[in-house]
C-alpha atoms as a PDB file:
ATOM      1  CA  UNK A   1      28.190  23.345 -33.934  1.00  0.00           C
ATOM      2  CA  UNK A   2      28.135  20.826 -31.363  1.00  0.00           C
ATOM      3  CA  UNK A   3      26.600  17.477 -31.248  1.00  0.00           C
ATOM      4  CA  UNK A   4      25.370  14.943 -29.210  1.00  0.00           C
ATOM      5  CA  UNK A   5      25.091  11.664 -30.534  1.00  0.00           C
ATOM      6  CA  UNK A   6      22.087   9.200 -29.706  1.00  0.00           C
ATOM      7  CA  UNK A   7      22.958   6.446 -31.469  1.00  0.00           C
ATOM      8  CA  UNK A   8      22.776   1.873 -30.384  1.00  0.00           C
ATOM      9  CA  UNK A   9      25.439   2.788 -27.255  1.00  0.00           C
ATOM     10  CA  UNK A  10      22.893   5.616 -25.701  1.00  0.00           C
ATOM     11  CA  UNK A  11      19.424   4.668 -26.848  1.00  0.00           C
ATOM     12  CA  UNK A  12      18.218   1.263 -25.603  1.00  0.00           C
ATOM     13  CA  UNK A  13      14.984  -0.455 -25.852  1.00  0.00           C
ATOM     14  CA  UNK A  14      12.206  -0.237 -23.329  1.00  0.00           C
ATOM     15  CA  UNK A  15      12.996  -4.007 -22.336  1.00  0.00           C
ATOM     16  CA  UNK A  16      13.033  -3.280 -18.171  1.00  0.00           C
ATOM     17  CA  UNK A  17      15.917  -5.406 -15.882  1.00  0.00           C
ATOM     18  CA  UNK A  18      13.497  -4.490 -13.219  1.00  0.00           C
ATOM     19  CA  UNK A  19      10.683  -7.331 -12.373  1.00  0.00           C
ATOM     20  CA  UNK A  20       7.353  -5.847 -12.612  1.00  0.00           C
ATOM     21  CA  UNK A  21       4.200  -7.002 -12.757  1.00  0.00           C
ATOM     22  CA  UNK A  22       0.988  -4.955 -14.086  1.00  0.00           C
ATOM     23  CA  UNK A  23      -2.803  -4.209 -13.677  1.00  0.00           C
ATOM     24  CA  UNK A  24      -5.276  -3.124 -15.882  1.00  0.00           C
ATOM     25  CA  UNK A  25      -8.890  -2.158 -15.445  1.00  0.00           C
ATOM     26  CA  UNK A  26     -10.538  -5.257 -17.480  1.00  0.00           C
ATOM     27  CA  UNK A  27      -8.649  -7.942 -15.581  1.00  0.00           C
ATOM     28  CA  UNK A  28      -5.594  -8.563 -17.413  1.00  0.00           C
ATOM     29  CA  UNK A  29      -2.272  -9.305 -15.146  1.00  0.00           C
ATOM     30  CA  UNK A  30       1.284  -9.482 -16.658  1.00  0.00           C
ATOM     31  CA  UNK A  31       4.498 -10.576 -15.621  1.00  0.00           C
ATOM     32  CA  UNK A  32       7.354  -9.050 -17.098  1.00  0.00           C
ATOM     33  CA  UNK A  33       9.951 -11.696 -18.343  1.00  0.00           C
ATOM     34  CA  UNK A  34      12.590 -10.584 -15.500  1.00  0.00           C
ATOM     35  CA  UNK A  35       9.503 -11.248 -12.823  1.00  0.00           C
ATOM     36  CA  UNK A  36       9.090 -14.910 -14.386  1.00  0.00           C
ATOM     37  CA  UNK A  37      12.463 -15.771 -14.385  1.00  0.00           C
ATOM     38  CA  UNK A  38      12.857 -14.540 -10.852  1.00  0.00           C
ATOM     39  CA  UNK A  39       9.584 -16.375  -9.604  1.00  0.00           C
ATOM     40  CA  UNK A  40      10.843 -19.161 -11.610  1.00  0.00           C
ATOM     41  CA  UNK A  41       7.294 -19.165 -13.645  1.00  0.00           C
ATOM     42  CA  UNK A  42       6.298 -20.754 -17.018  1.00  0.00           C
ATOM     43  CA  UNK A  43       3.082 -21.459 -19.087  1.00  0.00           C
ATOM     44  CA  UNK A  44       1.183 -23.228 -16.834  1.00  0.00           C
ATOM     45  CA  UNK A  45       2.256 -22.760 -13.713  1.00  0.00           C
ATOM     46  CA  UNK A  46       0.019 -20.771 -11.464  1.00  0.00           C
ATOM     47  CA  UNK A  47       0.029 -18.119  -8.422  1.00  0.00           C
ATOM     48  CA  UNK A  48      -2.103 -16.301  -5.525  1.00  0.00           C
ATOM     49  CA  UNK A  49      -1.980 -12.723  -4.731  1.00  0.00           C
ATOM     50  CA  UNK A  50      -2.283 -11.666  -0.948  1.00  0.00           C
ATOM     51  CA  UNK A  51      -3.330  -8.924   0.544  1.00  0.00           C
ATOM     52  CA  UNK A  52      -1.950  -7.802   4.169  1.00  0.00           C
ATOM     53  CA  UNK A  53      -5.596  -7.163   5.668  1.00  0.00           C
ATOM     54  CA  UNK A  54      -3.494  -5.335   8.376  1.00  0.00           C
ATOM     55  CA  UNK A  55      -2.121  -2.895   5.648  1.00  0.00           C
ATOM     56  CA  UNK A  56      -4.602  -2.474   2.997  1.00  0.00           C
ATOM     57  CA  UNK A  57      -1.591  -1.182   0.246  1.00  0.00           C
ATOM     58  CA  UNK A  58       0.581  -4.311   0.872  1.00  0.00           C
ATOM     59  CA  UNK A  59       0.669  -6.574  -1.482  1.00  0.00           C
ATOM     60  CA  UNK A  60       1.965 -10.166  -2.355  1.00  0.00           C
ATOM     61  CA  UNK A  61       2.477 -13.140  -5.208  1.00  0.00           C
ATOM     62  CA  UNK A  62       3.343 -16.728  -4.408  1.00  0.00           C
ATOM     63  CA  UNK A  63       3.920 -19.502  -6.739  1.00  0.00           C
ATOM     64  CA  UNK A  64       1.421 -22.153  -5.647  1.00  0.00           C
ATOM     65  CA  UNK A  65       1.019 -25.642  -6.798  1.00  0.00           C
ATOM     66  CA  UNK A  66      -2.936 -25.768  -5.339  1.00  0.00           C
ATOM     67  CA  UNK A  67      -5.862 -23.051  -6.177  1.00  0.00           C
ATOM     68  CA  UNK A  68      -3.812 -20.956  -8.193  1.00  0.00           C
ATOM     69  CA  UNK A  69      -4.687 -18.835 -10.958  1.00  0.00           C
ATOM     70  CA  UNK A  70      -2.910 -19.903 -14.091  1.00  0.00           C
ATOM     71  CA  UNK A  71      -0.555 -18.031 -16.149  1.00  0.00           C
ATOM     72  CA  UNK A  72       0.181 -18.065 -19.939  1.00  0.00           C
ATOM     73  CA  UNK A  73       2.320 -17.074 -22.351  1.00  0.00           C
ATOM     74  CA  UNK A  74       1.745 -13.250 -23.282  1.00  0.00           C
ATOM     75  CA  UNK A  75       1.202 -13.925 -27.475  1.00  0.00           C
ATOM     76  CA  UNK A  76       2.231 -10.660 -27.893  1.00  0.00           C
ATOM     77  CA  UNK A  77       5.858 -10.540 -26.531  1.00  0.00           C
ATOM     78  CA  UNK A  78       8.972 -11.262 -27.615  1.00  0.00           C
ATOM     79  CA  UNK A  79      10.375 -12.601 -24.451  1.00  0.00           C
ATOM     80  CA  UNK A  80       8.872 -14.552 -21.883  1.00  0.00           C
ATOM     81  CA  UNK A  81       6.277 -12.067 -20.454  1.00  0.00           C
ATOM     82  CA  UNK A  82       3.314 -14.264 -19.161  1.00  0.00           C
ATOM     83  CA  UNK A  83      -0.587 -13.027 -18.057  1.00  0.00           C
ATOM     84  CA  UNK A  84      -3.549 -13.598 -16.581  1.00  0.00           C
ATOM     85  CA  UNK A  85      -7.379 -12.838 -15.937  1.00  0.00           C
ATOM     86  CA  UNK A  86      -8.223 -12.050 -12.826  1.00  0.00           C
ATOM     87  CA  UNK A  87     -10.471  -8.911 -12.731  1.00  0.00           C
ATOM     88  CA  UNK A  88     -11.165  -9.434  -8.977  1.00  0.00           C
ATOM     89  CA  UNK A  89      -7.220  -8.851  -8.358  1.00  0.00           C
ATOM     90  CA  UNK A  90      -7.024  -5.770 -10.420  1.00  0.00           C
ATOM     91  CA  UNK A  91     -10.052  -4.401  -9.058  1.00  0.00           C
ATOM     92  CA  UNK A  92      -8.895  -4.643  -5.411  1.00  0.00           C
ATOM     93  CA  UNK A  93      -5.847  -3.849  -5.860  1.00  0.00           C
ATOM     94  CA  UNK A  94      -6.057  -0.907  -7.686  1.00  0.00           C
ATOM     95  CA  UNK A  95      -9.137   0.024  -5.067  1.00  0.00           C
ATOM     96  CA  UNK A  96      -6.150  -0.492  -1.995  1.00  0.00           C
ATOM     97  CA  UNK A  97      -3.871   2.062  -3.847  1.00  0.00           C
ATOM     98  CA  UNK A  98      -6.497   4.967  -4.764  1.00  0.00           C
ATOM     99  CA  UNK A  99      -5.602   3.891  -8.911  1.00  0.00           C
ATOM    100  CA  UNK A 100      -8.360   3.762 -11.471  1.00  0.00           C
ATOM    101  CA  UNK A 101      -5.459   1.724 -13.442  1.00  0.00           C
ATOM    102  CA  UNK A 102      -3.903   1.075 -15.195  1.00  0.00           C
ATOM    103  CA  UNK A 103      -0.352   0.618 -13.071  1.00  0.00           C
ATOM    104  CA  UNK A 104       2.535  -1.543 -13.214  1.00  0.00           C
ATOM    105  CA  UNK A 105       4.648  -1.955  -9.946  1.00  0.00           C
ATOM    106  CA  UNK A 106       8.305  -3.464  -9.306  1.00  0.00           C
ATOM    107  CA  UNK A 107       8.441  -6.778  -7.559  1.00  0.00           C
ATOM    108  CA  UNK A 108      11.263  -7.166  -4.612  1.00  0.00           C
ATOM    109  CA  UNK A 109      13.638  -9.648  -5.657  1.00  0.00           C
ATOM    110  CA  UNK A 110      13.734 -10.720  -1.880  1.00  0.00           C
ATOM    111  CA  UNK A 111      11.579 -13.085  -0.660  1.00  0.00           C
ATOM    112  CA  UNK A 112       9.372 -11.893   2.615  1.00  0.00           C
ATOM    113  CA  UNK A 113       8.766 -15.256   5.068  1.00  0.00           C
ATOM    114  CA  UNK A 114      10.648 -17.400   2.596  1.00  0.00           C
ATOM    115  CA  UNK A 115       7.915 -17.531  -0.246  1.00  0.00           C
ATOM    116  CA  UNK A 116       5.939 -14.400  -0.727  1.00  0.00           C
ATOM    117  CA  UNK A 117       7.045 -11.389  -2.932  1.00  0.00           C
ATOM    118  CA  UNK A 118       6.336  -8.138  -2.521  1.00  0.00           C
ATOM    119  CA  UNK A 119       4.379  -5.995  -5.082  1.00  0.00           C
ATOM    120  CA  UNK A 120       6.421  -2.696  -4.475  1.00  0.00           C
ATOM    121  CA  UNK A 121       2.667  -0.389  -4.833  1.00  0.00           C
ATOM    122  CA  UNK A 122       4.525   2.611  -3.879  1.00  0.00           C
ATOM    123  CA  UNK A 123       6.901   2.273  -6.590  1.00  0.00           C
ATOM    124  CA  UNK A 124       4.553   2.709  -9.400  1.00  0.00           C
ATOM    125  CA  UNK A 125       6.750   2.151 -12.830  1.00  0.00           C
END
């Protein structure tokens, strides 16, 4: 007989290292806890999504201080996930990509211009 062993060294849980952020078709938005901590988010703060009008597929968060949408804490987590409403966003978005939702992308860890950061939506998770 022989073996393999799947034991706490092999099988990990689904907690990601990856920032992503996902859509779903009512309007619900949420930010892993790696994207957070990257963005430097928290219950409260709030953000704006962009959309490259130029190129329809890209696009962008930035942490705002004025006319952003607000984020939460995700209840249902056990690490510092946060989310949002905004069905307009998920609608659009998932319009731009061809998606009926719902779809989680990675997030570049790299800011583009300084402050915005890109929503990988070819890099569905």
């Amino acid at each position: 007989m022989n073996l393999k062993t799947f034991d706490s060294t092999i099988v990990r849980g689904r907690r990601t290292m990856t920032p992503q952020i996902s859509f779903n078709k009512s309007g619900i938005i949420t930010f892993n806890a790696k994207l957070a901590e990257q963005m430097n988010l928290k219950p409260g703060d709030t953000v704006v999504f962009l959309q490259d009008q130029t190129r329809k597929r890209d696009w962008y968060i930035e942490k705002t201080a004025t006319n952003g949408l607000e984020l939460r804490r995700y209840k249902g987590a056990k690490t510092m996930s946060l989310i949002m409403n905004a069905a307009i966003v998920c609608k659009e978005l998932m319009a731009s990509i061809g998606s009926e939702g719902p779809v989680k992308f990675t997030v570049a860890t790299q800011t583009t211009e300084g402050k915005y950061f890109a929503i990988l939506t070819s890099k569905i998770a």
